[in-house]
PDB file of N, CA and C in Angstrom:
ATOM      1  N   UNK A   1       6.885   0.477  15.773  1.00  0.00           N
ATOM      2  CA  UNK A   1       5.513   0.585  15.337  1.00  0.00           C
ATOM      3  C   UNK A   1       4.633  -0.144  16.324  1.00  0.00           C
ATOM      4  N   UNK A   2       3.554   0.547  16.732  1.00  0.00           N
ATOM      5  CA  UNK A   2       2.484  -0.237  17.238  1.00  0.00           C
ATOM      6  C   UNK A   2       1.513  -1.162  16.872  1.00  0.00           C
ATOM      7  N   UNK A   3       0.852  -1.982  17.711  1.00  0.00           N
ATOM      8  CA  UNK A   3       0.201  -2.892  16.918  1.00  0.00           C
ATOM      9  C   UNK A   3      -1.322  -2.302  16.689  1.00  0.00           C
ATOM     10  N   UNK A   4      -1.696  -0.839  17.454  1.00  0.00           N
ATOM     11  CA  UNK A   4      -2.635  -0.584  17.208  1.00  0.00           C
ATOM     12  C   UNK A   4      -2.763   0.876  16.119  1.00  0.00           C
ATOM     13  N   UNK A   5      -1.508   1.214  15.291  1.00  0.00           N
ATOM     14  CA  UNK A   5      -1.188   1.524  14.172  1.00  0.00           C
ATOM     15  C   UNK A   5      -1.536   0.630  13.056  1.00  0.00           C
ATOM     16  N   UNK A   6      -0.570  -0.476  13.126  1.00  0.00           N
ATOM     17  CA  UNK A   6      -0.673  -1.336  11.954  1.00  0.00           C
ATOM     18  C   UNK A   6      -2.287  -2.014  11.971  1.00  0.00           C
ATOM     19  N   UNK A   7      -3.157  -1.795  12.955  1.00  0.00           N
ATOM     20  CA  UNK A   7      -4.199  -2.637  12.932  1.00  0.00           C
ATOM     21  C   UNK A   7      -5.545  -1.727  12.253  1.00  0.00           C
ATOM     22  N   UNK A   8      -5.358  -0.767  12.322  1.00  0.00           N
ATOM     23  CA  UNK A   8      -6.576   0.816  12.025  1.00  0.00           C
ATOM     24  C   UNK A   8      -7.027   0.269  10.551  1.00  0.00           C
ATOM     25  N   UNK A   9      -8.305   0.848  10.599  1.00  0.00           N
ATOM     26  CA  UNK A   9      -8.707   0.668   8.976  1.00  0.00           C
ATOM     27  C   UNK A   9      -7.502   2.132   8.170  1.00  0.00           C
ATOM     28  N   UNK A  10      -7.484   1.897   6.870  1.00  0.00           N
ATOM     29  CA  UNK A  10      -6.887   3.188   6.924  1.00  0.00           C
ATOM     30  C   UNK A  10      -8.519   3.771   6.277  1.00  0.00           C
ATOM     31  N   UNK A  11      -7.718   4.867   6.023  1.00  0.00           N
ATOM     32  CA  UNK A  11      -9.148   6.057   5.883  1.00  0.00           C
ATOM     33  C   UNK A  11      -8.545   7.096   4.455  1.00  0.00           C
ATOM     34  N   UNK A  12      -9.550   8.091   4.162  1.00  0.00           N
ATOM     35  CA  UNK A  12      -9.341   9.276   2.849  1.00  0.00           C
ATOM     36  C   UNK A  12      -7.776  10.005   3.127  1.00  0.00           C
ATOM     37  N   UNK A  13      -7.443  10.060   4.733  1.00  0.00           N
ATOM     38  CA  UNK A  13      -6.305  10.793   5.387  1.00  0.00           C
ATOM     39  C   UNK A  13      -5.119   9.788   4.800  1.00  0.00           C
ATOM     40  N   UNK A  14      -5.135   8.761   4.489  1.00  0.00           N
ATOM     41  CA  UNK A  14      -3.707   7.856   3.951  1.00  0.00           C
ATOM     42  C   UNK A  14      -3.803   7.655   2.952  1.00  0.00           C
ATOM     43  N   UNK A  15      -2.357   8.173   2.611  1.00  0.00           N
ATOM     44  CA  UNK A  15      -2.253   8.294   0.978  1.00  0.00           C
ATOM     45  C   UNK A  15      -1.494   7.302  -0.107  1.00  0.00           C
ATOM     46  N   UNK A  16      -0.791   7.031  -0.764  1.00  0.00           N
ATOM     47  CA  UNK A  16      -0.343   6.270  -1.514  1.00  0.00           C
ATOM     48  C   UNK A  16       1.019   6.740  -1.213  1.00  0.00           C
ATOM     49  N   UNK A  17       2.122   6.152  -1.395  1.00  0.00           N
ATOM     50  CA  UNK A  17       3.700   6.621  -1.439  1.00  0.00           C
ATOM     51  C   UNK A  17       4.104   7.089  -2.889  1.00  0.00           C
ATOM     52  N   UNK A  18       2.952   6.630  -3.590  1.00  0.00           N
ATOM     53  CA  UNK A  18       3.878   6.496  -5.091  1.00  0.00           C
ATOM     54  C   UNK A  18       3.400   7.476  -5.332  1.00  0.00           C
ATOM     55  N   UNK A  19       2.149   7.960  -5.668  1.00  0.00           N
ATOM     56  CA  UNK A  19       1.490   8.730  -6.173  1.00  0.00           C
ATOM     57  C   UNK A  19       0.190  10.323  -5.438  1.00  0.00           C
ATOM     58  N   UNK A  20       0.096   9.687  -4.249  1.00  0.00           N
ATOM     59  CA  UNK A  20      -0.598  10.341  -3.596  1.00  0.00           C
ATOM     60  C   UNK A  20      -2.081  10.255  -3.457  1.00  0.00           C
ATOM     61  N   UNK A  21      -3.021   8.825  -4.280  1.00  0.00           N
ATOM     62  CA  UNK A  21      -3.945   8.801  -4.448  1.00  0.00           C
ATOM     63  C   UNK A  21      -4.301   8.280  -2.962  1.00  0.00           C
ATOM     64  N   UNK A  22      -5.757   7.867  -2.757  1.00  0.00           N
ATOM     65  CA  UNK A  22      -5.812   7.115  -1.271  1.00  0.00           C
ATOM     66  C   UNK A  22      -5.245   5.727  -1.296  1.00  0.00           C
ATOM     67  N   UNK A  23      -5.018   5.465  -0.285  1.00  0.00           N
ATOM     68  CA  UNK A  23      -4.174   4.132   0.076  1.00  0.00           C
ATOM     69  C   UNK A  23      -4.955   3.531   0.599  1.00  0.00           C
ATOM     70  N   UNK A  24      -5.135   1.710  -0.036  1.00  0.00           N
ATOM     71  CA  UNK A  24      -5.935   0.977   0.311  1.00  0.00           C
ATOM     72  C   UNK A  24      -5.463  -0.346   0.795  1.00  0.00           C
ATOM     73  N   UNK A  25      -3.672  -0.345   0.786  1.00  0.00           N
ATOM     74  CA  UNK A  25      -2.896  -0.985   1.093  1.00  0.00           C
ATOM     75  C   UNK A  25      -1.847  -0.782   1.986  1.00  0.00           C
ATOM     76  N   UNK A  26      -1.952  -1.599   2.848  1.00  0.00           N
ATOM     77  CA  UNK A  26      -0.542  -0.893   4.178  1.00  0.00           C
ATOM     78  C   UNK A  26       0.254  -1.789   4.195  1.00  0.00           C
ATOM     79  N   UNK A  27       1.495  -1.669   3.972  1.00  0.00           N
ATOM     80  CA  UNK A  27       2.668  -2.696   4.164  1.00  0.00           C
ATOM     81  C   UNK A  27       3.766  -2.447   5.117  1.00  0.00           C
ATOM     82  N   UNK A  28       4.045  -3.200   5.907  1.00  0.00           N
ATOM     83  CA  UNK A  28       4.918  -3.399   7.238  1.00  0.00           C
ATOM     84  C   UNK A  28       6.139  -4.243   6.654  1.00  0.00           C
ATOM     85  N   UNK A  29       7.317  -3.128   6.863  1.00  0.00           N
ATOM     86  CA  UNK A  29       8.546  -4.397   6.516  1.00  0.00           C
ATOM     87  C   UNK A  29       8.996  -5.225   7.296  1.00  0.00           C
ATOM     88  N   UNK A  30       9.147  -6.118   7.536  1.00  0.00           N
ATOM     89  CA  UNK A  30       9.822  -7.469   8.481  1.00  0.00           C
ATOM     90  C   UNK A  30      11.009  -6.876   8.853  1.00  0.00           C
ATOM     91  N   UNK A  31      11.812  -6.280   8.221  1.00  0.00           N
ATOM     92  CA  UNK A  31      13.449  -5.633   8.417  1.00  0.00           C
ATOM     93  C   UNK A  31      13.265  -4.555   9.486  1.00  0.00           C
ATOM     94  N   UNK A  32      12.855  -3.745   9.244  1.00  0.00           N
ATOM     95  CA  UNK A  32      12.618  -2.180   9.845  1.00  0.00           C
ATOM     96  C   UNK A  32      11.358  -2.106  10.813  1.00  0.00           C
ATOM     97  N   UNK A  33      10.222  -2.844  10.307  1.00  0.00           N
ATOM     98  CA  UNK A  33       9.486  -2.141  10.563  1.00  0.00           C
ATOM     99  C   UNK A  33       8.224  -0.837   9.939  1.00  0.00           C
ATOM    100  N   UNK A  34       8.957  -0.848   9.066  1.00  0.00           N
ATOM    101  CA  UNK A  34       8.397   0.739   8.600  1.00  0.00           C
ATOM    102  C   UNK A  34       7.413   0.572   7.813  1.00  0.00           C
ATOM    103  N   UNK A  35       6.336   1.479   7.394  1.00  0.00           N
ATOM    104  CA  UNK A  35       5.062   1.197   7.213  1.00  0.00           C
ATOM    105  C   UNK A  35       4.850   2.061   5.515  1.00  0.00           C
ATOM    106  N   UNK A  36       4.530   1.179   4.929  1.00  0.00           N
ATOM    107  CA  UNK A  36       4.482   1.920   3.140  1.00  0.00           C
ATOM    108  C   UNK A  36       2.562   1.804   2.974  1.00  0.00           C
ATOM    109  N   UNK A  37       2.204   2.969   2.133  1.00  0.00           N
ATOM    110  CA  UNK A  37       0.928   2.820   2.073  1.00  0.00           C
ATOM    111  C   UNK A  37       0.979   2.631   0.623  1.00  0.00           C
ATOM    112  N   UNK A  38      -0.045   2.516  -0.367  1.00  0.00           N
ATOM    113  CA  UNK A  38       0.032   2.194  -1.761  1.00  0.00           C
ATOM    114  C   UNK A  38      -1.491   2.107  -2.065  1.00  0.00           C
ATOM    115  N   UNK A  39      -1.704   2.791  -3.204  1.00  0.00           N
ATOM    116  CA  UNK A  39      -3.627   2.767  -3.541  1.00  0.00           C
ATOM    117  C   UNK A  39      -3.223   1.195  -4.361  1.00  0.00           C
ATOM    118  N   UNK A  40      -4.507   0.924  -4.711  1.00  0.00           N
ATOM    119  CA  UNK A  40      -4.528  -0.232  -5.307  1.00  0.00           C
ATOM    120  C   UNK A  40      -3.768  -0.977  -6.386  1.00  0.00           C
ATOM    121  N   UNK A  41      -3.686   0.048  -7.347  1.00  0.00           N
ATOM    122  CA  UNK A  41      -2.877   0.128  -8.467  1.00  0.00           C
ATOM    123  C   UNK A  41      -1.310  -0.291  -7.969  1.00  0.00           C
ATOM    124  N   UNK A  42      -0.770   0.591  -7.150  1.00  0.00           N
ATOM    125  CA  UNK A  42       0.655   0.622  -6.738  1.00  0.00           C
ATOM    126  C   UNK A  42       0.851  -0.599  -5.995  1.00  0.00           C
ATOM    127  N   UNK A  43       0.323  -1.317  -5.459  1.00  0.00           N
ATOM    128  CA  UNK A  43       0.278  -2.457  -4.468  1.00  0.00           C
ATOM    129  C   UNK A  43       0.422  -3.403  -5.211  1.00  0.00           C
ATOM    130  N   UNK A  44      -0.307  -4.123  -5.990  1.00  0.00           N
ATOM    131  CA  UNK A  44      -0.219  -4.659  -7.572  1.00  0.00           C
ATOM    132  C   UNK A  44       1.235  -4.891  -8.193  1.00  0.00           C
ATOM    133  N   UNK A  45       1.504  -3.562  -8.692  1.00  0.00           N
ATOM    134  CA  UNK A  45       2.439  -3.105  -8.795  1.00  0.00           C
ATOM    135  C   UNK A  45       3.853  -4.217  -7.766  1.00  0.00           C
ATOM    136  N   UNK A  46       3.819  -3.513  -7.050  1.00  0.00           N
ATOM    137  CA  UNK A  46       4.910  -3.992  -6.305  1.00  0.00           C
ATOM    138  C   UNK A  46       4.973  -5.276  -5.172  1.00  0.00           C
ATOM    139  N   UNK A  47       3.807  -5.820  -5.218  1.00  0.00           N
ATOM    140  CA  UNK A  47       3.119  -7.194  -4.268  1.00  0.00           C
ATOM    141  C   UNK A  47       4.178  -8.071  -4.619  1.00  0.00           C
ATOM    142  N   UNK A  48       4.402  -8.971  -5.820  1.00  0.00           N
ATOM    143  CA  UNK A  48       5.514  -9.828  -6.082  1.00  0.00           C
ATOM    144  C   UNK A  48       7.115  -9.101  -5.350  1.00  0.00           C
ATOM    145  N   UNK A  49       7.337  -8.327  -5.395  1.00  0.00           N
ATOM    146  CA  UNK A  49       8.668  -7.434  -4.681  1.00  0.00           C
ATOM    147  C   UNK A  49       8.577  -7.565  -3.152  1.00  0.00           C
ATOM    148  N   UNK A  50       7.631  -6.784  -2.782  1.00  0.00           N
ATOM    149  CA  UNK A  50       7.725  -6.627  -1.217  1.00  0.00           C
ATOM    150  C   UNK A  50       7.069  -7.280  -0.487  1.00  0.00           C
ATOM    151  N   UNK A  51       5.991  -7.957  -0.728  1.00  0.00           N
ATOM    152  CA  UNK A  51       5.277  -9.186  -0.304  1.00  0.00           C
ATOM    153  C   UNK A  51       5.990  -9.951   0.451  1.00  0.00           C
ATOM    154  N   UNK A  52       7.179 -11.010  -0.168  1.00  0.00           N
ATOM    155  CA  UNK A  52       7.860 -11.467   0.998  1.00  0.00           C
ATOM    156  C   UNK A  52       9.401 -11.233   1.872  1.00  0.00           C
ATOM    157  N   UNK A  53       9.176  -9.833   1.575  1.00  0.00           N
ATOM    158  CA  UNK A  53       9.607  -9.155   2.639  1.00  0.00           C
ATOM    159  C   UNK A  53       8.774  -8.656   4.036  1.00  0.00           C
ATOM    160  N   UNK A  54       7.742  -8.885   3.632  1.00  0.00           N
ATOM    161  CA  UNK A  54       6.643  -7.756   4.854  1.00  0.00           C
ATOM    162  C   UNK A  54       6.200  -9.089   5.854  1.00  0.00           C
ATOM    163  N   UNK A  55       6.463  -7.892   7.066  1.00  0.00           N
ATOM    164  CA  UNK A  55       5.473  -8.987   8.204  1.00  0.00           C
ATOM    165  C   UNK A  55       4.018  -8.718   8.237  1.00  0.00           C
ATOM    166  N   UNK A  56       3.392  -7.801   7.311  1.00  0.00           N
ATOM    167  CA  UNK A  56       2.223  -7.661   7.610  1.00  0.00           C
ATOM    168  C   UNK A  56       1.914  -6.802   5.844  1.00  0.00           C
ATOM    169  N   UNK A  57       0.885  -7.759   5.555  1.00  0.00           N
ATOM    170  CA  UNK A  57      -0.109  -7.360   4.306  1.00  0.00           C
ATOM    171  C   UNK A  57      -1.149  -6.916   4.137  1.00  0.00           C
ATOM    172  N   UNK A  58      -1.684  -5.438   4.550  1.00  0.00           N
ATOM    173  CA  UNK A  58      -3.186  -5.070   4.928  1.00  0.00           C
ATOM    174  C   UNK A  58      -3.669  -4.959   3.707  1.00  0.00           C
ATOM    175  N   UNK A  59      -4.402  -5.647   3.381  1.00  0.00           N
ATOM    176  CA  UNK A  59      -5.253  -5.217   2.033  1.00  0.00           C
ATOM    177  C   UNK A  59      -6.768  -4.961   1.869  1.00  0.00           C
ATOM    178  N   UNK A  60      -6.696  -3.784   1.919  1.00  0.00           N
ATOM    179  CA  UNK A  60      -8.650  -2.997   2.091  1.00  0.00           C
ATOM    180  C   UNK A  60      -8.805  -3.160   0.755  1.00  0.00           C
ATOM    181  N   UNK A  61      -8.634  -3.380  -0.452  1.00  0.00           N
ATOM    182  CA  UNK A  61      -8.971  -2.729  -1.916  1.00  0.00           C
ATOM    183  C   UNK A  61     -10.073  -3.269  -2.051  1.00  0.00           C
ATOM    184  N   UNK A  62     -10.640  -4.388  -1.456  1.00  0.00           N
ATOM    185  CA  UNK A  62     -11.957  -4.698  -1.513  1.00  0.00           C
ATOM    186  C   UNK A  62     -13.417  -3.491  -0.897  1.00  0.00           C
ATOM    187  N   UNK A  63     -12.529  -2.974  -0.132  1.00  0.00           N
ATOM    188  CA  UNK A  63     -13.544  -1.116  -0.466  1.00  0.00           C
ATOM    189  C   UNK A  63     -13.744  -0.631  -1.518  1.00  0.00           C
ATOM    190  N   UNK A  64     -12.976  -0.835  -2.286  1.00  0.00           N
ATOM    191  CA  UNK A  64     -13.133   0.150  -3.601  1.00  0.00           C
ATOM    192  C   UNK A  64     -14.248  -0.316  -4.246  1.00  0.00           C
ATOM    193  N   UNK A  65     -15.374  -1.455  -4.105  1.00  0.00           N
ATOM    194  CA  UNK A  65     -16.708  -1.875  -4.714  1.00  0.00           C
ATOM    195  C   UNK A  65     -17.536  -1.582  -3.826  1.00  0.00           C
ATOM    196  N   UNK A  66     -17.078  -1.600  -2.840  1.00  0.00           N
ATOM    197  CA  UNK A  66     -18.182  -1.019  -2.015  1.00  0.00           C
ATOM    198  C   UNK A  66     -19.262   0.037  -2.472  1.00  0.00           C
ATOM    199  N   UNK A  67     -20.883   0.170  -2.219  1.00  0.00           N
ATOM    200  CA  UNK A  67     -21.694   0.963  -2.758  1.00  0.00           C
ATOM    201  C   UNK A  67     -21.523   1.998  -1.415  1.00  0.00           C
ATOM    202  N   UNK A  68     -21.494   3.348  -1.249  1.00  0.00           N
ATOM    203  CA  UNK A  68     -21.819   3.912  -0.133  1.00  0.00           C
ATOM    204  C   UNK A  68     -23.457   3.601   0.117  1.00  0.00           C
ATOM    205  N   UNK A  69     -23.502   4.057   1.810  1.00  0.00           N
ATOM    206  CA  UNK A  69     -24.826   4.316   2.100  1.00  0.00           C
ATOM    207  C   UNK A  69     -26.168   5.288   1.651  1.00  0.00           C
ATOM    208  N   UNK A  70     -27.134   5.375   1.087  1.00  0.00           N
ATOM    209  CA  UNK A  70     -27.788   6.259   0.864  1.00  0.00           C
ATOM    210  C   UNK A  70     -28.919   6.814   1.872  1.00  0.00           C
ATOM    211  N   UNK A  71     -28.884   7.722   2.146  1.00  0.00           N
ATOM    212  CA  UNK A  71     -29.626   8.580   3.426  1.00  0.00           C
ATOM    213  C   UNK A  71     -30.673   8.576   2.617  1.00  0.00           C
ATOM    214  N   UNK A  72     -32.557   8.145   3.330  1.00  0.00           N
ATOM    215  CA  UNK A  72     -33.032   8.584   3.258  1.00  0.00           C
ATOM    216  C   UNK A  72     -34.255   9.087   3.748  1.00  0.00           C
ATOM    217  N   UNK A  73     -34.574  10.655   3.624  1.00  0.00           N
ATOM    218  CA  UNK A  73     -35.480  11.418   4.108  1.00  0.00           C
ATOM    219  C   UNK A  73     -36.942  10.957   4.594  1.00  0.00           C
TER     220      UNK A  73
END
């Protein structure tokens, strides 16, 4: 894995493993390597488990309050 993989915001294109919703969580295993995505809910979920296994804990879910921008005319 690259470090400019694991570093990207993720975006609407990354999905959850569990479920398929968007993923607002990226997890890197310390063992492998390998990269698990998880929406908020699922991350939660499984944080006490894989947490200290992972070399890397991306956690965006603080997007999810985010207001979008409003355009105006």
């Amino acid at each position: 894995m690259t470090t400019a993989v694991a570093d990207r915001t993720l975006n609407a294109l990354d999905r959850c493993d569990r479920c398929g919703a968007q993923a607002y969580v990226r997890v890197v295993l310390e063992s492998s390597g390998g990269e698990l995505l998880f929406c908020g809910h699922h991350a939660r979920a499984v944080e006490s488990t894989l947490k200290p296994l992972s070399s890397d804990w991306h956690d965006e879910t603080g997007r999810l309050h985010e207001k979008a921008p409003v355009a105006i005319d």
